[in-house]
C-alpha atoms as a PDB file:
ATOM      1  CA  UNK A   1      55.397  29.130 -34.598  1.00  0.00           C
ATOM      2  CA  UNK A   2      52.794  29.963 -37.149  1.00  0.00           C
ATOM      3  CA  UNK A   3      52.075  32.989 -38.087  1.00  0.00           C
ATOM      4  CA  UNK A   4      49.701  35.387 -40.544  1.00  0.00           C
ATOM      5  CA  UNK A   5      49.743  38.761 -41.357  1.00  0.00           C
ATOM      6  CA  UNK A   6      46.137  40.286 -40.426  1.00  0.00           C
ATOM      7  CA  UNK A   7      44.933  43.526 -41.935  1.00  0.00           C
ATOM      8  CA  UNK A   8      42.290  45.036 -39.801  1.00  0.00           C
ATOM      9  CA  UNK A   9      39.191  47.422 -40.277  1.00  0.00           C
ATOM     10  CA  UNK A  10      36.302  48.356 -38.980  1.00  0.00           C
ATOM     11  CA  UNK A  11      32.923  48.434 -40.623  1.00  0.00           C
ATOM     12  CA  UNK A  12      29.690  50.445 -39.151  1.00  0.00           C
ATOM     13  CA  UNK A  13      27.143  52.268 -40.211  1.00  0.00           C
ATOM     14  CA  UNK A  14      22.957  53.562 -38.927  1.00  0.00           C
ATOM     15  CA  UNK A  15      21.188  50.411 -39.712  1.00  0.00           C
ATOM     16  CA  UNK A  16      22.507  46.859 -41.052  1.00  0.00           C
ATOM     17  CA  UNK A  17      20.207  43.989 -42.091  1.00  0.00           C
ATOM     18  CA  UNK A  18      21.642  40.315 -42.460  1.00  0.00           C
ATOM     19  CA  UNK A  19      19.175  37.988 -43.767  1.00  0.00           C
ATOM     20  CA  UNK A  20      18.477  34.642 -41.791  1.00  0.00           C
ATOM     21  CA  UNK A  21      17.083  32.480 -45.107  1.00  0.00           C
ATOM     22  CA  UNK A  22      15.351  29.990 -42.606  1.00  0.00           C
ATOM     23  CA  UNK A  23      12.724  32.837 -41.450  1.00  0.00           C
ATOM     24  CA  UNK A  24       9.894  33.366 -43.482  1.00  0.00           C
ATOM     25  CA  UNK A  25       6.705  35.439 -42.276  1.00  0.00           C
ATOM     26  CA  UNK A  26       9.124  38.156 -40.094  1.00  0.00           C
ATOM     27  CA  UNK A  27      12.987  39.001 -42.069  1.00  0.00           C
ATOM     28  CA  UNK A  28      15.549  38.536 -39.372  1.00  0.00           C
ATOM     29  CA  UNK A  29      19.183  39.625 -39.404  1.00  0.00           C
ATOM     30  CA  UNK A  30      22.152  37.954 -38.031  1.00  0.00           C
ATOM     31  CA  UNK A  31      23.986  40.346 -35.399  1.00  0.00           C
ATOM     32  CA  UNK A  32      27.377  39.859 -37.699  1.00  0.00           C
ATOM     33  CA  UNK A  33      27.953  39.984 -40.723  1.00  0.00           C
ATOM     34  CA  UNK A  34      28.435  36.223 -42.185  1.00  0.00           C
ATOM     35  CA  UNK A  35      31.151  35.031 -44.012  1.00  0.00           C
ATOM     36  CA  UNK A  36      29.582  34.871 -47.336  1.00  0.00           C
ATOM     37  CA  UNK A  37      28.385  38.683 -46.494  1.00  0.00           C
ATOM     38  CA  UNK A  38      32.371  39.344 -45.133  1.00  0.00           C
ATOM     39  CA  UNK A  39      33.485  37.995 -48.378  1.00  0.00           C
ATOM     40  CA  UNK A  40      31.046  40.171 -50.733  1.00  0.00           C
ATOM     41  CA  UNK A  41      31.863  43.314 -48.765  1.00  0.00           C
ATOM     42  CA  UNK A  42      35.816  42.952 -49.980  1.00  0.00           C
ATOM     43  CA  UNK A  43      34.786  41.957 -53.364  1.00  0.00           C
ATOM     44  CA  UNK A  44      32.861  45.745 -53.167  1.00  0.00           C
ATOM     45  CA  UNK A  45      36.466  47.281 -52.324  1.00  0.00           C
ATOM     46  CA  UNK A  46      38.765  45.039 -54.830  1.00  0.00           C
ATOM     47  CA  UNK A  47      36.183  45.818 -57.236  1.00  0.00           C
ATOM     48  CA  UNK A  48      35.679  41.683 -57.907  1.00  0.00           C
ATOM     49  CA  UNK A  49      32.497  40.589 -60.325  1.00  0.00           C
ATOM     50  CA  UNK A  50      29.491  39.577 -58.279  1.00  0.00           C
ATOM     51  CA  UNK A  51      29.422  36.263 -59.838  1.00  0.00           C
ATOM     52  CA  UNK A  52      33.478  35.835 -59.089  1.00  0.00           C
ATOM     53  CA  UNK A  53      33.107  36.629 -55.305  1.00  0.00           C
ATOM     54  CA  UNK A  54      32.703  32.648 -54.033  1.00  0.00           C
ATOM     55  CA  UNK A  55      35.296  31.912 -56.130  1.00  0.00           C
ATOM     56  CA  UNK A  56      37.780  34.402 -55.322  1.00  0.00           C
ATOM     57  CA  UNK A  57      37.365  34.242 -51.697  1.00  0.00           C
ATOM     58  CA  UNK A  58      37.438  30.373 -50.920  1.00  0.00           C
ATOM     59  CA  UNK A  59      38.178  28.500 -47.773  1.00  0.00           C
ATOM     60  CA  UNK A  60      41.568  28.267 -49.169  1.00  0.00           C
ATOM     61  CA  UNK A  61      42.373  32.030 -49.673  1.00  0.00           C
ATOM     62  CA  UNK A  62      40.013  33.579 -47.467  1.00  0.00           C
ATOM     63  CA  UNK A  63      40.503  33.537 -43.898  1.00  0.00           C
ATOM     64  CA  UNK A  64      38.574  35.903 -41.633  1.00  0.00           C
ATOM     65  CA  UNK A  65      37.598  36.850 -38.094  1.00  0.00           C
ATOM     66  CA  UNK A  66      34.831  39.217 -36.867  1.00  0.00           C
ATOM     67  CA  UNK A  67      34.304  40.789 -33.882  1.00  0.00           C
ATOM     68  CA  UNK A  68      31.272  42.859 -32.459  1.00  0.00           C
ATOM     69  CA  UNK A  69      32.456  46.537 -30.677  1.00  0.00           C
ATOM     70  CA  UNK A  70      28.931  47.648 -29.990  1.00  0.00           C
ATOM     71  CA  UNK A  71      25.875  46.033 -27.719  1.00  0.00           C
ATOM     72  CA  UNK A  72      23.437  44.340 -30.367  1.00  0.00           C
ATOM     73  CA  UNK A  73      20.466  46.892 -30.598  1.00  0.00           C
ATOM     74  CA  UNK A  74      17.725  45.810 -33.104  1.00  0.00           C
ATOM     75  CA  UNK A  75      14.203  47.875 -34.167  1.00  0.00           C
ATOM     76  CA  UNK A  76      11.509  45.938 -35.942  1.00  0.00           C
ATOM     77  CA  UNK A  77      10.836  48.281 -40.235  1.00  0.00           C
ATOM     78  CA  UNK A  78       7.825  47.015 -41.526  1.00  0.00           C
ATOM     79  CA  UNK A  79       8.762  47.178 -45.593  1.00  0.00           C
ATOM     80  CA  UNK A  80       6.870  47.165 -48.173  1.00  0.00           C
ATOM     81  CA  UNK A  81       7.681  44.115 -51.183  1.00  0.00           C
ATOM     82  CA  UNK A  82       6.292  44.135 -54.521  1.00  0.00           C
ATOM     83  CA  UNK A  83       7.565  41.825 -57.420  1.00  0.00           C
ATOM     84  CA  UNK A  84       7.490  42.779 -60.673  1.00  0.00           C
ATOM     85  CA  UNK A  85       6.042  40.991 -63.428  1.00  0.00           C
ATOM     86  CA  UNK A  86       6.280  41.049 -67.587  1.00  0.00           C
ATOM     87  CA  UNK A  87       3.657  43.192 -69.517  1.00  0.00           C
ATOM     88  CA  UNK A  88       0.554  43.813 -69.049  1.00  0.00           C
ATOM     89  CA  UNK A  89       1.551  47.259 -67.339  1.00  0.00           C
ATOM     90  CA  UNK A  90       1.038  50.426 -69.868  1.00  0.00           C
ATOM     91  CA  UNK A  91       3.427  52.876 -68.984  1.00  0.00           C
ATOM     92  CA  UNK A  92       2.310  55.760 -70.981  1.00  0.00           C
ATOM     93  CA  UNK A  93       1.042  59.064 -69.767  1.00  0.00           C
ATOM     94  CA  UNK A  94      -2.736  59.896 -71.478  1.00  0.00           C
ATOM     95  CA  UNK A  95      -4.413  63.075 -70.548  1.00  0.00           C
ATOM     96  CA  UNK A  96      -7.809  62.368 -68.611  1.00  0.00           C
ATOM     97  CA  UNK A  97     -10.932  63.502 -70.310  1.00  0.00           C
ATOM     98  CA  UNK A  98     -13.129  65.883 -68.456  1.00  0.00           C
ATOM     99  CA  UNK A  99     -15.298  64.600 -65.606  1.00  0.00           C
ATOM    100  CA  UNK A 100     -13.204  61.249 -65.695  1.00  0.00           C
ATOM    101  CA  UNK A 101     -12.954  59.129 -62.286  1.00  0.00           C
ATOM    102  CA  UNK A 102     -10.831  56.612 -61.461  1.00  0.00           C
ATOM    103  CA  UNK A 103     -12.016  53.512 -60.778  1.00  0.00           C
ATOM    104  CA  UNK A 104     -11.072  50.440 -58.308  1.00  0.00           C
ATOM    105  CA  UNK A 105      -8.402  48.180 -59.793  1.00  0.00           C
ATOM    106  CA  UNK A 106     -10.184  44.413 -60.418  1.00  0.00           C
ATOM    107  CA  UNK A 107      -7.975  41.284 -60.487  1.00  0.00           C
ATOM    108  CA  UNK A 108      -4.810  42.484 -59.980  1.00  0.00           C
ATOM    109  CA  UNK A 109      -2.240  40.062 -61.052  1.00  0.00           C
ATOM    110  CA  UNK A 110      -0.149  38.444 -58.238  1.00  0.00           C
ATOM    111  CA  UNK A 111       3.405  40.376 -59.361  1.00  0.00           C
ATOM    112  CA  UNK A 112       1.825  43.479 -59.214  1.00  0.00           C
ATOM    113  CA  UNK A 113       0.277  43.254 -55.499  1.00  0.00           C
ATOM    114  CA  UNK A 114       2.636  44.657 -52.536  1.00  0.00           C
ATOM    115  CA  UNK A 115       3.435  42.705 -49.438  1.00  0.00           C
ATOM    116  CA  UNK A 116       4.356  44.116 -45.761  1.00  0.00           C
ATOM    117  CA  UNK A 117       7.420  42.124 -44.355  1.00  0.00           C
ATOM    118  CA  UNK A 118       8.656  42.988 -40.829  1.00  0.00           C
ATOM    119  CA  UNK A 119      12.080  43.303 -41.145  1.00  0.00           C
ATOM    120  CA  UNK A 120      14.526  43.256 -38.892  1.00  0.00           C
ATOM    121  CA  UNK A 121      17.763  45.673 -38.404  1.00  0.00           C
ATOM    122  CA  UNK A 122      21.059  46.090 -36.232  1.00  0.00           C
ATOM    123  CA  UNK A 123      21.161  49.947 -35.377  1.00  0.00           C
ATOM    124  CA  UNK A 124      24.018  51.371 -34.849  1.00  0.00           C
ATOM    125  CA  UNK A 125      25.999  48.214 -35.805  1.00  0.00           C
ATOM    126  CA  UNK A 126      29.504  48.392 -35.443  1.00  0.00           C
ATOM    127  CA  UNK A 127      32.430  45.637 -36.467  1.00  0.00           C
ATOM    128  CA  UNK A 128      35.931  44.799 -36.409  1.00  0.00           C
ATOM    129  CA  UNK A 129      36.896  42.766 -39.034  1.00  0.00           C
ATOM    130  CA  UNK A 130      40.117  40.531 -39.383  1.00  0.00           C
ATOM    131  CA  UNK A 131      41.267  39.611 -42.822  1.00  0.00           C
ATOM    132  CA  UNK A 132      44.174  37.121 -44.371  1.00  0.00           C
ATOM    133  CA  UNK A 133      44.157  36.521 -47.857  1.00  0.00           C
ATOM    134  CA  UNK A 134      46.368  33.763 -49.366  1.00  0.00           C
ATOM    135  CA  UNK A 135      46.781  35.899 -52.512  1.00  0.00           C
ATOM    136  CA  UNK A 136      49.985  38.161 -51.479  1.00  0.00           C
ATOM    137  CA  UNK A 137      49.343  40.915 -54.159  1.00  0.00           C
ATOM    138  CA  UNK A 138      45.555  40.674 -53.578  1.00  0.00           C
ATOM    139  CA  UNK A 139      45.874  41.199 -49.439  1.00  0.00           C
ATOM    140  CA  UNK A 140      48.538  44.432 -50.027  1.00  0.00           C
ATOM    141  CA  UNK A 141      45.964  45.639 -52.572  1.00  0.00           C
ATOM    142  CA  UNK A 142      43.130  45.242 -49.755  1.00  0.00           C
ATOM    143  CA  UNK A 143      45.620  47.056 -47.517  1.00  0.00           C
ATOM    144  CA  UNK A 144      46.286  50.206 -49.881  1.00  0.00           C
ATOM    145  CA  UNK A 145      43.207  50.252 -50.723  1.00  0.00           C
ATOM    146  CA  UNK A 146      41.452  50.572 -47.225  1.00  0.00           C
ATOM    147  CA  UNK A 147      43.974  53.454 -45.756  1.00  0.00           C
ATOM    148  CA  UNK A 148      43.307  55.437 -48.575  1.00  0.00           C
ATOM    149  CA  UNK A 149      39.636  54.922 -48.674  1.00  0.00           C
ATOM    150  CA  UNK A 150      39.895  53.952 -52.439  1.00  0.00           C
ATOM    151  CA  UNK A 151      36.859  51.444 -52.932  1.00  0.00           C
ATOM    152  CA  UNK A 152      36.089  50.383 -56.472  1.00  0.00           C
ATOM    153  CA  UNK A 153      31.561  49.832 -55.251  1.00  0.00           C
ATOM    154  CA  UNK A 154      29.925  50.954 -52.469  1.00  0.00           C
ATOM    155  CA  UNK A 155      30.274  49.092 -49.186  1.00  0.00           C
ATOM    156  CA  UNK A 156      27.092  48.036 -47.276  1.00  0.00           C
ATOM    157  CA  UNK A 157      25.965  46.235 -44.303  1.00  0.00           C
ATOM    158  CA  UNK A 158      23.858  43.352 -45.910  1.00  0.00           C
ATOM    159  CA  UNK A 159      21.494  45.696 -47.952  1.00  0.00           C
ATOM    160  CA  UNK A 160      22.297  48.285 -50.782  1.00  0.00           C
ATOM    161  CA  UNK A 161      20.117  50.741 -48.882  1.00  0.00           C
ATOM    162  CA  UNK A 162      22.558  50.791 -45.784  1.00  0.00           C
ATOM    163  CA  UNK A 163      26.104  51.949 -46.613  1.00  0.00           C
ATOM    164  CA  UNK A 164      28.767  51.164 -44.699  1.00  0.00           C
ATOM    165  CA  UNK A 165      31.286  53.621 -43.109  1.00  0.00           C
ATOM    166  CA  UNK A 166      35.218  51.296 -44.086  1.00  0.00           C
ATOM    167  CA  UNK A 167      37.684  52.353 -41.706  1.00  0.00           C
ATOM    168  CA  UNK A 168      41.171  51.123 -41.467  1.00  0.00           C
ATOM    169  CA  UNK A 169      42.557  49.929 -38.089  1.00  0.00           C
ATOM    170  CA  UNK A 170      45.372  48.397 -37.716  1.00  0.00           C
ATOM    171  CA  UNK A 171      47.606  45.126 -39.435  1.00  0.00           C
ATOM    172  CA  UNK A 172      50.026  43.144 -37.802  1.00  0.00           C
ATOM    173  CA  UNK A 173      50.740  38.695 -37.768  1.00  0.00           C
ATOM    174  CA  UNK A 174      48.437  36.825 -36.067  1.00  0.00           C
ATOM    175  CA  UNK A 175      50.296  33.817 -33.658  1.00  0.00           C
ATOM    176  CA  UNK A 176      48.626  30.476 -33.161  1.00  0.00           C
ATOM    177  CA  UNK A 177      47.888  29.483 -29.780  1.00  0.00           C
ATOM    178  CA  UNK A 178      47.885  25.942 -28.398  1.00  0.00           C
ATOM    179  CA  UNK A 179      44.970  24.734 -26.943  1.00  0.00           C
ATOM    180  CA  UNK A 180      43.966  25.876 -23.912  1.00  0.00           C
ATOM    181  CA  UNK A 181      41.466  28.723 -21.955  1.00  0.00           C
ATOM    182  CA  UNK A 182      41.393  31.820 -23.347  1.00  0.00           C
ATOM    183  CA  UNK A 183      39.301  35.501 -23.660  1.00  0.00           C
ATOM    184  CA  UNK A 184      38.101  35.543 -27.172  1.00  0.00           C
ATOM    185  CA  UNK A 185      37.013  38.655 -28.506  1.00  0.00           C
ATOM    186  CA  UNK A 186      35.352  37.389 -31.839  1.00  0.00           C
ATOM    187  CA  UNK A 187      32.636  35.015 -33.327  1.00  0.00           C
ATOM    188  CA  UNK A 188      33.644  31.573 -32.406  1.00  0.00           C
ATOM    189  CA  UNK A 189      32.702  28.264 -34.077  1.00  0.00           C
ATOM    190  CA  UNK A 190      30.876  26.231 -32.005  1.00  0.00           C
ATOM    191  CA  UNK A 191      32.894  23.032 -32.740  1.00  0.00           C
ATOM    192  CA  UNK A 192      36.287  25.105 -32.185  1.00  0.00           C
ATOM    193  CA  UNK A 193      35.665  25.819 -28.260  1.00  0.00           C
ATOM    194  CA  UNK A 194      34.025  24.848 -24.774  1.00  0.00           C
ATOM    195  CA  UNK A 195      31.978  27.198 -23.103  1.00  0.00           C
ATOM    196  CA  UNK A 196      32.916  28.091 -19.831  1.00  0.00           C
ATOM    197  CA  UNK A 197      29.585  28.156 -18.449  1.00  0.00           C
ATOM    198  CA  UNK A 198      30.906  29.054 -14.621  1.00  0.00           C
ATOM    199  CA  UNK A 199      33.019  32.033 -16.044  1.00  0.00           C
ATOM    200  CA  UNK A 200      30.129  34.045 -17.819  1.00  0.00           C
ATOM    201  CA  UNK A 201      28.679  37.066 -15.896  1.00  0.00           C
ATOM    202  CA  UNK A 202      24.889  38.614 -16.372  1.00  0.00           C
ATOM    203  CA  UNK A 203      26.476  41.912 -17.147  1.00  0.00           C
ATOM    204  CA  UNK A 204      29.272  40.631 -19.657  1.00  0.00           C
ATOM    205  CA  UNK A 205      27.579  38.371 -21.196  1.00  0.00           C
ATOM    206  CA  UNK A 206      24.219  37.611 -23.268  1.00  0.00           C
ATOM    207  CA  UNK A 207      25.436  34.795 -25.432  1.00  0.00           C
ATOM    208  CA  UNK A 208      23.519  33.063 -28.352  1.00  0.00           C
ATOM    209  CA  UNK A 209      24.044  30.195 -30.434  1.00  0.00           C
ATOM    210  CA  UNK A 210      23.539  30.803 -34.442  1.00  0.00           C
ATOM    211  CA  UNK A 211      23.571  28.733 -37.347  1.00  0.00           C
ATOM    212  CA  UNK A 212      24.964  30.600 -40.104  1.00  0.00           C
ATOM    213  CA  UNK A 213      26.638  30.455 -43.647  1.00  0.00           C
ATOM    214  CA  UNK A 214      30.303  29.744 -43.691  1.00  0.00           C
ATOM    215  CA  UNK A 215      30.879  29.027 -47.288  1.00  0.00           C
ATOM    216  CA  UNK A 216      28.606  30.357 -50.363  1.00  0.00           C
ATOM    217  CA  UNK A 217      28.842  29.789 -54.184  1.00  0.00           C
ATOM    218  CA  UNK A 218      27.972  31.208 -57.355  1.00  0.00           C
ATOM    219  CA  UNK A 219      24.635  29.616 -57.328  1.00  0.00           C
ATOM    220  CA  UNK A 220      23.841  30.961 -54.028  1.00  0.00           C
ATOM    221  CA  UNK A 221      24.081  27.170 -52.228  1.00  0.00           C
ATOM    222  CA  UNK A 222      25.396  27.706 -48.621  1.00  0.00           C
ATOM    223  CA  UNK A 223      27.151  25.592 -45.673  1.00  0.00           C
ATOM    224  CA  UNK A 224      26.361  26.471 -42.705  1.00  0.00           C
ATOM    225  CA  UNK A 225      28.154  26.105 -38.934  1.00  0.00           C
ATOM    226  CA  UNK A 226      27.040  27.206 -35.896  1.00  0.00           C
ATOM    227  CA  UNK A 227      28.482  29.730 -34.230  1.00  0.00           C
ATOM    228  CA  UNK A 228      28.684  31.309 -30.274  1.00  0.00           C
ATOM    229  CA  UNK A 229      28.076  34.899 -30.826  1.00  0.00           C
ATOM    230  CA  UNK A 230      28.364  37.382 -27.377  1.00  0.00           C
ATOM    231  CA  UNK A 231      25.463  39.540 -27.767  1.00  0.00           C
ATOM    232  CA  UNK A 232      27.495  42.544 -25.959  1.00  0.00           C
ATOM    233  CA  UNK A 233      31.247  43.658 -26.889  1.00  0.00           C
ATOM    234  CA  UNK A 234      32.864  41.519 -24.543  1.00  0.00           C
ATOM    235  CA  UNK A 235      35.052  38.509 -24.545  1.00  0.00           C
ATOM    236  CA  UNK A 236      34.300  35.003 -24.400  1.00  0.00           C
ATOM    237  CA  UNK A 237      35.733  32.749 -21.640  1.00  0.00           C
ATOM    238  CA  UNK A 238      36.132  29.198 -23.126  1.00  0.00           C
ATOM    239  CA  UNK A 239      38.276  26.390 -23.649  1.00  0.00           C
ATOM    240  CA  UNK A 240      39.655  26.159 -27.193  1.00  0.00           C
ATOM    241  CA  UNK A 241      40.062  23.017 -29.356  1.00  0.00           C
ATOM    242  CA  UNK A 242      41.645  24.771 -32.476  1.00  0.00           C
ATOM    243  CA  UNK A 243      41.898  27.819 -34.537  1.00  0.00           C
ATOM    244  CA  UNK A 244      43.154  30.536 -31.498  1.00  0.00           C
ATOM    245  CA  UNK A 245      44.892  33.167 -32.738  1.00  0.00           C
ATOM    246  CA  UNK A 246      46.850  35.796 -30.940  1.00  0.00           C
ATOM    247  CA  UNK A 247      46.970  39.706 -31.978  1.00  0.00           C
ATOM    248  CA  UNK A 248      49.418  41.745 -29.891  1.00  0.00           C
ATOM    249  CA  UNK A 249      47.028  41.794 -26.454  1.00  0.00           C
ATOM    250  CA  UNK A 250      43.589  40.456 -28.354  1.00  0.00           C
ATOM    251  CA  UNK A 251      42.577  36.942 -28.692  1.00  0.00           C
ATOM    252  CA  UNK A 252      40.595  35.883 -31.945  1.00  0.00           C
ATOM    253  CA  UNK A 253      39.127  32.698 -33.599  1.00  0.00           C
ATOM    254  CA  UNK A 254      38.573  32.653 -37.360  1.00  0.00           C
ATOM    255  CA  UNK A 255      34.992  31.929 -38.619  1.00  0.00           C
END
C-alpha cells in the first residue's frame, strides 16, 4: 500500500490576488493558489533564493494538494500602474521663486504615464494546503518550521501587498486509493477524474473548469493543466482515474 507523509497548513488572509497571464485589459485571479504560487510560498518559509524556487520544488520533489475552506468571494480594485523609465526625471528639490506657477506637463514620456487596471481579488480567501516533499530533511524543516511560526520572508497570497496568515494543521501519511468514486475535497486535474454530473447539487456545488500553471521555471515559462475547481468548500463527487489519496476521513487529489 503506498503511502506519504503529508504535512498540512492552512493559508488565509483579507484579500489574495492570483494572476491569470491570459487576461489582459481587466487582471483576474485564480480562486487557488497555483502550483507555481504553492511552490514560491514555501520557498518564503525555507528561506529558498527566488531564482532557486523552480528548481528546488520540481515535479519530482514537490508534491502538493490544495483545498478551498471558504465560498469564493471576489471585489473588482481598480489600481493604478506606472512603469518606470531611465533618466530624464530630476529628482532634486529647488525652492520656487516668488509668483512662480506650475505649468501643464507636455509630452510626457510613455514610462512615466500611469495606467488604471481593474484588478481582481479573493476576499477573505482561505486554504488548506497539503505538502510532500521528497527531500526528508527539507519536509521536517517545513514541519518545524510551520508549528513554530519561524518563516525566513514574508508569506503572501499572490501579491507582496497581501500577507498571508501560515497556520499549522495537522500531518499524517496519505494512502493511495484505487480507482473508483469518491468525495474529493481538493483541486482536481481534469484528466485525473470523471465528473459526476447527476451527483452535483445547486447548493453544493458551483463548479468551474480552469487552465492553470502546474510547473514554472526560472525563466518564468509555464505548463499548464486544467483543473475542476468547486467554487464553494464542498466536495467533489467524481469518478477517479489516478492520483486519489486518502487522509484519515478526507479524500484529496494532488495538483
Amino acid at each position: 500500500m503506498e503511502t506519504l507523509p503529508i504535512v498540512i497548513f492552512r493559508i488565509s488572509g483579507r484579500y489574495a490576488h492570483f494572476r491569470r497571464p491570459y487576461t489582459n485589459v481587466s487582471s483576474l485571479s485564480y480562486p487557488f493558489p497555483p502550483r507555481p504560487t504553492i511552490a514560491g510560498l514555501l520557498g518564503a518559509i525555507l528561506g529558498i533564493q527566488k531564482d532557486k524556487v523552480a528548481d528546488t520544488f520540481n515535479e519530482r520533489n514537490l508534491t502538493v494538494a490544495v483545498a478551498i475552506e471558504k465560498q469564493v468571494k471576489t471585489v473588482t480594485h481598480v489600481t493604478n500602474f506606472r512603469q518606470d523609465g531611465i533618466g530624464g526625471i530630476d529628482y532634486s528639490i529647488k525652492k520656487p521663486k516668488k509668483g512662480w506657477k506650475s505649468k501643464e506637463l507636455k509630452n510626457i514620456p510613455p514610462y512615466n504615464e500611469a495606467t488604471q487596471i481593474p484588478m481582481e481579488l479573493l476576499r477573505n480567501p482561505s486554504f488548506l494546503i497539503y505538502v510532500h516533499l521528497d527531500d526528508t530533511s527539507m519536509f521536517f524543516e517545513l514541519g518545524s518550521r510551520l508549528k513554530t511560526d519561524r518563516f525566513v520572508y514574508t508569506p503572501c497570497l499572490g501579491l507582496s501587498e497581501f500577507l498571508a496568515s501560515v497556520e499549522y494543521v495537522d500531518d499524517g501519511n496519505a494512502i493511495k486509493l484505487e480507482t473508483g468514486e469518491y468525495e474529493v475535497k481538493s483541486v482536481i486535474a481534469k484528466d485525473d477524474c470523471i465528473l459526476l454530473k447527476d451527483k452535483l447539487q445547486a447548493e453544493k456545488h458551483q463548479v468551474q473548469e480552469l487552465k492553470s500553471p502546474h510547473l514554472g521555471t526560472v525563466t518564468r515559462e509555464f505548463t499548464y493543466k486544467k483543473y475542476l475547481v468547486n467554487m464553494m468548500p464542498n466536495p467533489l463527487p467524481v469518478e477517479m482515474k489516478v492520483n486519489a489519496y486518502r487522509l484519515d476521513n478526507t479524500v484529496i487529489s494532488f495538483l
